[in-house]
Protein backbone atom coordinates (compact mmCIF):
# COMPACT_ATOMS: atom_id res chain seq x y z
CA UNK A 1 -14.81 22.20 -52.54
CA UNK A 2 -13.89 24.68 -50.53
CA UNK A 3 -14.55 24.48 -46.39
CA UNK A 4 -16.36 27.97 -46.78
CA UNK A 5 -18.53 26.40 -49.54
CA UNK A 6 -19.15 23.76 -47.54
CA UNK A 7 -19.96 25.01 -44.44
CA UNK A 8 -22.68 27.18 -46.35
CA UNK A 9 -23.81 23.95 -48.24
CA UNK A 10 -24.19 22.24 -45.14
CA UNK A 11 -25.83 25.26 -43.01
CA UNK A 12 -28.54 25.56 -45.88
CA UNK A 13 -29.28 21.96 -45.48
CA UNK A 14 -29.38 21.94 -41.40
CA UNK A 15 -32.07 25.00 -42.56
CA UNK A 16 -33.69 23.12 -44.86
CA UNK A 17 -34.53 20.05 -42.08
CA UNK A 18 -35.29 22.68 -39.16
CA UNK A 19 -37.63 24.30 -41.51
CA UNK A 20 -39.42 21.10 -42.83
CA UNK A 21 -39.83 20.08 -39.21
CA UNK A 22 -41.21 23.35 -38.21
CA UNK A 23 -43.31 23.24 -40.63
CA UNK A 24 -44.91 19.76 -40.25
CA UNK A 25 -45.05 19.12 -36.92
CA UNK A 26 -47.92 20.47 -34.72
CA UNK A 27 -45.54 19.12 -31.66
CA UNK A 28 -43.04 22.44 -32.19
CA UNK A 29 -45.99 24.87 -32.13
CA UNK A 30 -47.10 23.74 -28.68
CA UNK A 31 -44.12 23.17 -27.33
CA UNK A 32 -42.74 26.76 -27.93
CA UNK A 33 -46.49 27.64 -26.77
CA UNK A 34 -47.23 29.72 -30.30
CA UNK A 35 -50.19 29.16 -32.30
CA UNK A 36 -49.58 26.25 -35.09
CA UNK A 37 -49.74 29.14 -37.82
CA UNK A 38 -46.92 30.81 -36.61
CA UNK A 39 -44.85 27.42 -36.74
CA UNK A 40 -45.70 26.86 -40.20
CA UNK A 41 -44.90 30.44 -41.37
CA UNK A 42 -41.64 29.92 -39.18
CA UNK A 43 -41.21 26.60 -40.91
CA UNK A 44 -41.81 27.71 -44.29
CA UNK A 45 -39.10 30.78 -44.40
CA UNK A 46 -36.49 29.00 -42.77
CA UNK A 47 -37.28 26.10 -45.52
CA UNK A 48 -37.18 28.57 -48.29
CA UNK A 49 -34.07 30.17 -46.79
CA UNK A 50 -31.60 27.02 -46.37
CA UNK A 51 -33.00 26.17 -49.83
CA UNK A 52 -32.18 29.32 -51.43
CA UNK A 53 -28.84 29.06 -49.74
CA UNK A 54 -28.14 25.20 -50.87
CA UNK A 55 -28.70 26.66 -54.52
CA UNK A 56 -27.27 30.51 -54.61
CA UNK A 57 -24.24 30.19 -51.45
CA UNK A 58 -22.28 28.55 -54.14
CA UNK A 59 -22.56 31.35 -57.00
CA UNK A 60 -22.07 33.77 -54.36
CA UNK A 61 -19.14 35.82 -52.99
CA UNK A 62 -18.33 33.32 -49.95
CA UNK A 63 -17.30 36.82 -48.05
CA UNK A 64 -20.78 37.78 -48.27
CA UNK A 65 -22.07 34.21 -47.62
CA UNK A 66 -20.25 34.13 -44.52
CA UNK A 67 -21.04 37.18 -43.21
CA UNK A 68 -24.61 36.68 -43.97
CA UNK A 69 -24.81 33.43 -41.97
CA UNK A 70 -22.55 35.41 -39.33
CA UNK A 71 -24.76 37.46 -38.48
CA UNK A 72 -27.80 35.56 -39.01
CA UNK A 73 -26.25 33.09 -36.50
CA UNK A 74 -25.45 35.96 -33.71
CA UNK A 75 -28.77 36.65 -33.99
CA UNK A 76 -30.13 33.72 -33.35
CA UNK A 77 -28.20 33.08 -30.42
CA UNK A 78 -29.31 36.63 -29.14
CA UNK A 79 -32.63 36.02 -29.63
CA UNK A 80 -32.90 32.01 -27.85
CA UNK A 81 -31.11 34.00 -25.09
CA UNK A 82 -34.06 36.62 -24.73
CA UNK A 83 -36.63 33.91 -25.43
CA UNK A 84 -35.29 31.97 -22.19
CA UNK A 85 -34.88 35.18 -20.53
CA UNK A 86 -38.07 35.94 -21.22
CA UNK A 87 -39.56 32.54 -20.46
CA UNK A 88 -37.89 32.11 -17.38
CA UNK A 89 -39.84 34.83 -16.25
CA UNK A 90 -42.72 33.19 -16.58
CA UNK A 91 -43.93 35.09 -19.80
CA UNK A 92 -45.41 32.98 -22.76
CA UNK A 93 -43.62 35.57 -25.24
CA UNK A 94 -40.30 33.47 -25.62
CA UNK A 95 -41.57 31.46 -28.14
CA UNK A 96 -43.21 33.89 -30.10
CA UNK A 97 -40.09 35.90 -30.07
CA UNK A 98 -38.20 32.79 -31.02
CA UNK A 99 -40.14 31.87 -33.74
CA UNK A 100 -40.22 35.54 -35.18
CA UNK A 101 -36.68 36.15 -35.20
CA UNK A 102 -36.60 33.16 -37.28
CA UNK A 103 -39.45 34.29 -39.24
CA UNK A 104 -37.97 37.45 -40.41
CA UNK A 105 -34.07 36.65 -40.20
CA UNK A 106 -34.45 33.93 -42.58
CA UNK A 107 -36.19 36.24 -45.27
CA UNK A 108 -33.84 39.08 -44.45
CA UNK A 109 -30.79 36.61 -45.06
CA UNK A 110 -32.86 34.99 -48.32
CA UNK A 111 -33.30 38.42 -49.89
CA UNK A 112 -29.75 39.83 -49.05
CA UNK A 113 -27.80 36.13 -50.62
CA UNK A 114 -29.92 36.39 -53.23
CA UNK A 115 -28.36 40.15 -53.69
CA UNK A 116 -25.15 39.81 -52.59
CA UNK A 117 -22.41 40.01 -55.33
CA UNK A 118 -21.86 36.69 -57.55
CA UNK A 119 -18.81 35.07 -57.39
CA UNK A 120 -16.01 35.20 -59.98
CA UNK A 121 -16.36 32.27 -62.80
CA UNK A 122 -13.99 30.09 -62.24
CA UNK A 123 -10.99 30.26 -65.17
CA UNK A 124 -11.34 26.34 -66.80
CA UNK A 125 -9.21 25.55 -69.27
CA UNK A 126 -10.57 25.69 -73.36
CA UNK A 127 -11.39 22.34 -74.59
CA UNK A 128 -9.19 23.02 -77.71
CA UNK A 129 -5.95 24.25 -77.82
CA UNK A 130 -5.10 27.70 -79.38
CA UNK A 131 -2.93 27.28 -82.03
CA UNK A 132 0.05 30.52 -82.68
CA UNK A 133 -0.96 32.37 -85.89
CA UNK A 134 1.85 32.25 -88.25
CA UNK A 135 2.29 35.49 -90.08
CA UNK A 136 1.30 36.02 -93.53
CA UNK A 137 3.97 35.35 -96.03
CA UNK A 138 1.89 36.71 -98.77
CA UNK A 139 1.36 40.17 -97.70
CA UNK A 140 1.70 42.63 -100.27
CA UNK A 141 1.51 40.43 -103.24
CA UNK A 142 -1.61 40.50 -105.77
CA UNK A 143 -4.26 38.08 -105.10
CA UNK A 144 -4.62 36.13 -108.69
């Protein structure tokens, strides 16, 4: 396995346990200060995202992969920044901009792995050996 393969193997599952907490736990809704709807929408595409990138990273160009959690991951980063920006303000909008970013990032990076090229088959060897044709010592004579 490959580190790139890994690293999108193990970024799907860090997804996948974000989103399942997100999901689940009334704690994240108020302590973001969103609405408990918005946590389990949150939850729920983040879920479906690491999932769909635990199954498809692997039979995907690992370019693309990589790019795609790239920039997924730049914008998250942007987006915490504005949300504690934003809170430390004193607004009540930093979660809710949180919580969308990861809303609509993770179905933006779900749709665009799940078009992204698909990776070359890997050559495996045939379980039988080809055997050399030997020519045809018979050509030209009549069949009887």
């Amino acid at each position: 396995m490959t580190s790139k393969l890994a690293g999108a193997i193990s970024d799907g599952a860090f997804k996948v346990m974000l989103g399942a907490a997100l999901a689940v736990s009334p704690a994240f809704g108020s302590l973001f200060g969103v609405p408990a709807w918005l946590m389990v929408v949150t939850g729920s595409a983040v879920l479906i995202s690491g999932t769909v990138e635990i199954v498809y990273g692997p039979r995907r160009s690992m370019a693309a992969c990589v790019r795609l959690m790239f920039v997924y991951d730049i914008g998250w980063t942007v987006a915490t920044a504005v949300a504690l920006g934003v809170a430390w303000l004193g607004s009540t909008a930093g979660g809710e901009i949180w919580a969308g970013y990861q809303a609509v990032a993770s179905l933006a990076f779900t749709v665009l792995l799940l078009r992204a090229p698909a990776s070359a088959a890997p050559a495996t060897p045939s379980a039988t050996p080809v055997q050399p044709s030997t020519p045809d010592t018979t050509a030209g004579e009549p069949t009887p």
